[in-house]
Protein backbone atom coordinates (compact mmCIF):
# COMPACT_ATOMS: atom_id res chain seq x y z
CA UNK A 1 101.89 104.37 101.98
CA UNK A 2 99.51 102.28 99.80
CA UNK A 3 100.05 100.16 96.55
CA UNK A 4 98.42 101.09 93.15
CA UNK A 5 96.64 97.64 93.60
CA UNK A 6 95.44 98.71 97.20
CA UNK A 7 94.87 102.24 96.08
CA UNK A 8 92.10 100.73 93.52
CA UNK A 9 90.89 97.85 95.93
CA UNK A 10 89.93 100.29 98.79
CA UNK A 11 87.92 102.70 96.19
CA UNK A 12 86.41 98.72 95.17
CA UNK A 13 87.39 99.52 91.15
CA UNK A 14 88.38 96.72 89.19
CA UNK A 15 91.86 97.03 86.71
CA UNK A 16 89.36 98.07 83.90
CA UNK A 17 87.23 100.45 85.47
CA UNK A 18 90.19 102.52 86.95
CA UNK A 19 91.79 102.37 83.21
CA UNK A 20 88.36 103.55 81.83
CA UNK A 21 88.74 106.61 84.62
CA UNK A 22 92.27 107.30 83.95
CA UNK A 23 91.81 106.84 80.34
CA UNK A 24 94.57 104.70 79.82
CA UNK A 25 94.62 101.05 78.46
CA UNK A 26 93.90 98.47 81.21
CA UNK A 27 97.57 96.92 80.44
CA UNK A 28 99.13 99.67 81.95
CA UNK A 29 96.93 99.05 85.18
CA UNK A 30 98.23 95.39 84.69
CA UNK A 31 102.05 95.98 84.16
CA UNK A 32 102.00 98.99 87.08
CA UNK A 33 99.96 96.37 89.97
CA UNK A 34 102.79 93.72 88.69
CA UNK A 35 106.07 95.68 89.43
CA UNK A 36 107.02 95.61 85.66
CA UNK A 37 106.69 98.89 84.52
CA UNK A 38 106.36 102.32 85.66
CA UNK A 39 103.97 104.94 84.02
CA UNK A 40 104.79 107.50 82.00
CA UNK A 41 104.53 110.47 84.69
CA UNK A 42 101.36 111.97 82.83
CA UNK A 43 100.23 108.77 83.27
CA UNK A 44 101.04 108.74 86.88
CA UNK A 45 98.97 112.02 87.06
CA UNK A 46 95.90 109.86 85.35
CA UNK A 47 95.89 107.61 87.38
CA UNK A 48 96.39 108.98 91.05
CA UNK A 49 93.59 111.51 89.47
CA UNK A 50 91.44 108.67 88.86
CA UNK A 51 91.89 107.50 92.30
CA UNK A 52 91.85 110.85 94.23
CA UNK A 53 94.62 110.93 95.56
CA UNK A 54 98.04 112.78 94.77
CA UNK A 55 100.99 110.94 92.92
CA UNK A 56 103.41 110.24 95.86
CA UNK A 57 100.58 108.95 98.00
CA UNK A 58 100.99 105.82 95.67
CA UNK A 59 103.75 103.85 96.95
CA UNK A 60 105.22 102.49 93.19
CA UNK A 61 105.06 106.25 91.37
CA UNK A 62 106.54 107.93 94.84
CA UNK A 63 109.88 105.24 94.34
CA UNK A 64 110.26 105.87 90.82
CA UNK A 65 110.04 109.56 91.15
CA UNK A 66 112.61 109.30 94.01
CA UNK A 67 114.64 106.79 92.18
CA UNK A 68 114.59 109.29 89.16
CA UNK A 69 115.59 112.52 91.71
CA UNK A 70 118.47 110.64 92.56
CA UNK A 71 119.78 109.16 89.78
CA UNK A 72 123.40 110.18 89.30
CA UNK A 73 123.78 111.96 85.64
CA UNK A 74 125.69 110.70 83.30
């Protein structure tokens, strides 16, 4: 399973040319790559889009969809 930040390297697209693809704001690139926040799903769907791939092939946006299957209601 491969990063967001791999994900982008391997395709050789810089943070602002994948947010220009995905059209989303290049902070949300930033804030995914650094672990502190996780896309909106649609957003998810952008960006794995952008990159060709499907959502859970990204490592990050597979967790937090896991993490949010799981979650105990309360």
């Amino acid at each position: 399973m491969l990063t967001l930040r791999e994900l982008r390297l391997r395709r050789v697209l810089s943070q602002r040319e994948l947010a220009k693809r995905a059209g989303v704001v290049q902070r949300t690139i930033v804030e995914a790559e650094a672990g502190r926040q996780v896309p909106h799903p649609a957003t998810m769907r952008k960006l794995a889009e952008a990159l060709g791939v499907a959502v859970t092939d990204i490592d990050e946006f597979r967790r937090a969809i896991e993490h949010a299957v799981t979650r105990p209601t309360t």
